[in-house]
Protein backbone atom coordinates (compact mmCIF):
# COMPACT_ATOMS: atom_id res chain seq x y z
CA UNK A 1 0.00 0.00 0.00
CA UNK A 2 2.91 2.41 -0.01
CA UNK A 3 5.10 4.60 2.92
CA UNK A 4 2.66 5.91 5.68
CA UNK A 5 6.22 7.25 6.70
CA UNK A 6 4.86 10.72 6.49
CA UNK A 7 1.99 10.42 9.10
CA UNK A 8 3.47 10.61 12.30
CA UNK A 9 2.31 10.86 16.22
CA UNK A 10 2.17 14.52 16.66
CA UNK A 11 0.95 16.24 13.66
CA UNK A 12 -1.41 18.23 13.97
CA UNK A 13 -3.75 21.21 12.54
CA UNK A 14 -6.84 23.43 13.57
CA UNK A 15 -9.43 24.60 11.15
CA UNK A 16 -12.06 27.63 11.85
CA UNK A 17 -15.70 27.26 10.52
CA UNK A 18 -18.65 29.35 11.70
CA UNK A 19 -21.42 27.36 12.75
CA UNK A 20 -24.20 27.65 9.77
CA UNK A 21 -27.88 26.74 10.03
CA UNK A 22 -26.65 22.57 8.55
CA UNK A 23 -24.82 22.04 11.66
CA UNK A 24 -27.80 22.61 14.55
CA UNK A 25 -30.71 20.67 15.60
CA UNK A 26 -34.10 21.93 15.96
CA UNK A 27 -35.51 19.23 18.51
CA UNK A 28 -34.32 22.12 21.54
CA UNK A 29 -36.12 24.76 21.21
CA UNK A 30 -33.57 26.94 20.05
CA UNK A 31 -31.12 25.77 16.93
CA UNK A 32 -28.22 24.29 18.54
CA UNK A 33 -24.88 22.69 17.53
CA UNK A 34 -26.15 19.00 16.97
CA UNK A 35 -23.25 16.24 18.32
CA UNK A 36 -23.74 14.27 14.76
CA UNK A 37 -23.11 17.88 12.78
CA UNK A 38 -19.67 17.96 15.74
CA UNK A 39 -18.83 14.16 14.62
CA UNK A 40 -18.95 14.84 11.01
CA UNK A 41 -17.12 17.82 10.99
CA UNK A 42 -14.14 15.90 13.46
CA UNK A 43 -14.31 13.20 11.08
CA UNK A 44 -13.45 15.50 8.05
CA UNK A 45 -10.86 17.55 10.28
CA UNK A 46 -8.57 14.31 10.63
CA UNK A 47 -9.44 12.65 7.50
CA UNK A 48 -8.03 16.36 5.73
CA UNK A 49 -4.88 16.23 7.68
CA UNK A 50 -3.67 13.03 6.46
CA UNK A 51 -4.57 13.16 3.28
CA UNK A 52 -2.00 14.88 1.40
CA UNK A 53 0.25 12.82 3.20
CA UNK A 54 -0.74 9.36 2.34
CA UNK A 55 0.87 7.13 -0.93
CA UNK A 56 -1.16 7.80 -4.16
CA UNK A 57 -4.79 5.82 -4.64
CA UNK A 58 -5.45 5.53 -1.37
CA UNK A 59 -7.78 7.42 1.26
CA UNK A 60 -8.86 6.96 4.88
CA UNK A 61 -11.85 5.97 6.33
CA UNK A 62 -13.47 6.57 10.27
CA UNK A 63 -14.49 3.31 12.36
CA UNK A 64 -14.33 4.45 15.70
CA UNK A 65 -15.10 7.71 17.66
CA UNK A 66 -15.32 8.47 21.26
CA UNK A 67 -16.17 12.14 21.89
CA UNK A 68 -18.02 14.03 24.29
CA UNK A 69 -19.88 17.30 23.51
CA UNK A 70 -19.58 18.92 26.67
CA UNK A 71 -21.23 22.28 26.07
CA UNK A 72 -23.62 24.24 23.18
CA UNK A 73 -22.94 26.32 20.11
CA UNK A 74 -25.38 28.54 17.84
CA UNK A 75 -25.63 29.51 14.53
CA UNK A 76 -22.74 32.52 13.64
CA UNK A 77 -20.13 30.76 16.44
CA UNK A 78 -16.63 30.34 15.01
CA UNK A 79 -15.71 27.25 16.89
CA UNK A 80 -11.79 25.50 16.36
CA UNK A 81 -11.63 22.09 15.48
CA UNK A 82 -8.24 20.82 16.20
CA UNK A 83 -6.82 17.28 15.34
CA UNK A 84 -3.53 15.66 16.40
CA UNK A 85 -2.47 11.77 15.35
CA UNK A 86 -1.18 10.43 18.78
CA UNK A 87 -0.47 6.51 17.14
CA UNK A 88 0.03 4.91 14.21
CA UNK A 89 -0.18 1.38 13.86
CA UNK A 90 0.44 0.37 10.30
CA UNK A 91 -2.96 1.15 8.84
CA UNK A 92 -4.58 2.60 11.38
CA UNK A 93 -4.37 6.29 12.51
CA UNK A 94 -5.54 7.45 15.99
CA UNK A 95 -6.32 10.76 16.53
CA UNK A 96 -7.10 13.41 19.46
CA UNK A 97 -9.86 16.08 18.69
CA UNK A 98 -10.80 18.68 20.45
CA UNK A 99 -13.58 21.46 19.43
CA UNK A 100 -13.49 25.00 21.04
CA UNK A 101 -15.31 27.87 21.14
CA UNK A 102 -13.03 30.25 22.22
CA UNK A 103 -11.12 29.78 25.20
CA UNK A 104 -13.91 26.96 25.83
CA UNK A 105 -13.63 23.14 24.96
CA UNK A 106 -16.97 22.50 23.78
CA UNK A 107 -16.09 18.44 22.57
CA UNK A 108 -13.18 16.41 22.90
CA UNK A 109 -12.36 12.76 22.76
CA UNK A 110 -11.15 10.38 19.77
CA UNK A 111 -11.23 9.21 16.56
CA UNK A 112 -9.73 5.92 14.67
CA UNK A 113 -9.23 5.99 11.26
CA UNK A 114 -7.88 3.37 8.82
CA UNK A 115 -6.14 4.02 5.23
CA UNK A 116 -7.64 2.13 2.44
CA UNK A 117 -7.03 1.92 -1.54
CA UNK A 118 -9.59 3.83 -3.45
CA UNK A 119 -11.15 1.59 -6.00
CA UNK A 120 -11.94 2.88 -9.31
């Protein structure tokens, strides 16, 4: 499958979105961040930061997340979505993700991702 030499423990990125009217659920009351809007967008956060990194034809894919959405966010928020890879085990990538707004952490836990060929 190639060199995964390039993805090591320890890199890591943050990306800035503002919280748009896709990422809340209605069920509350009030539109509110919903935790499957705060999954998605941690699963996209570590699956970008490895990509340019891994051998040509191949991608990754999510099979595990643990997180914890510890506190609400509205439509117009700019909340931080930060990924780090903490262990690499041929394959498989585990990640660290945090989500802030502000000084706040709003969700943290992990993800596992594995790499894969892309078929075509």
């Amino acid at each position: 499958m190639g060199d995964l030499a390039a993805v090591k423990p320890g890199l890591e990125q943050e990306r800035i979105i503002t919280l748009e009217d896709k990422h809340m659920v209605l069920h509350t009351g009030r539109p509110i961040f919903g935790t499957p809007m705060m999954v998605g967008l941690v699963e996209g956060a570590c699956h970008e930061l490895v990509l340019p990194l891994l051998p040509p034809d191949t991608t990754t894919v999510g099979y595990e997340i643990s997180m914890k959405h510890k506190a609400p966010a509205f439509v117009g928020d700019a909340i931080g979505i930060h990924a780090k890879v903490v262990e690499v085990d041929g394959r498989k990538l585990l990640f660290e993700v945090r989500v802030r707004l502000g000084d706040k952490t709003i969700g943290e836990g992990f993800h596992r991702r594995t790499v894969i060929p892309v078929s075509g």
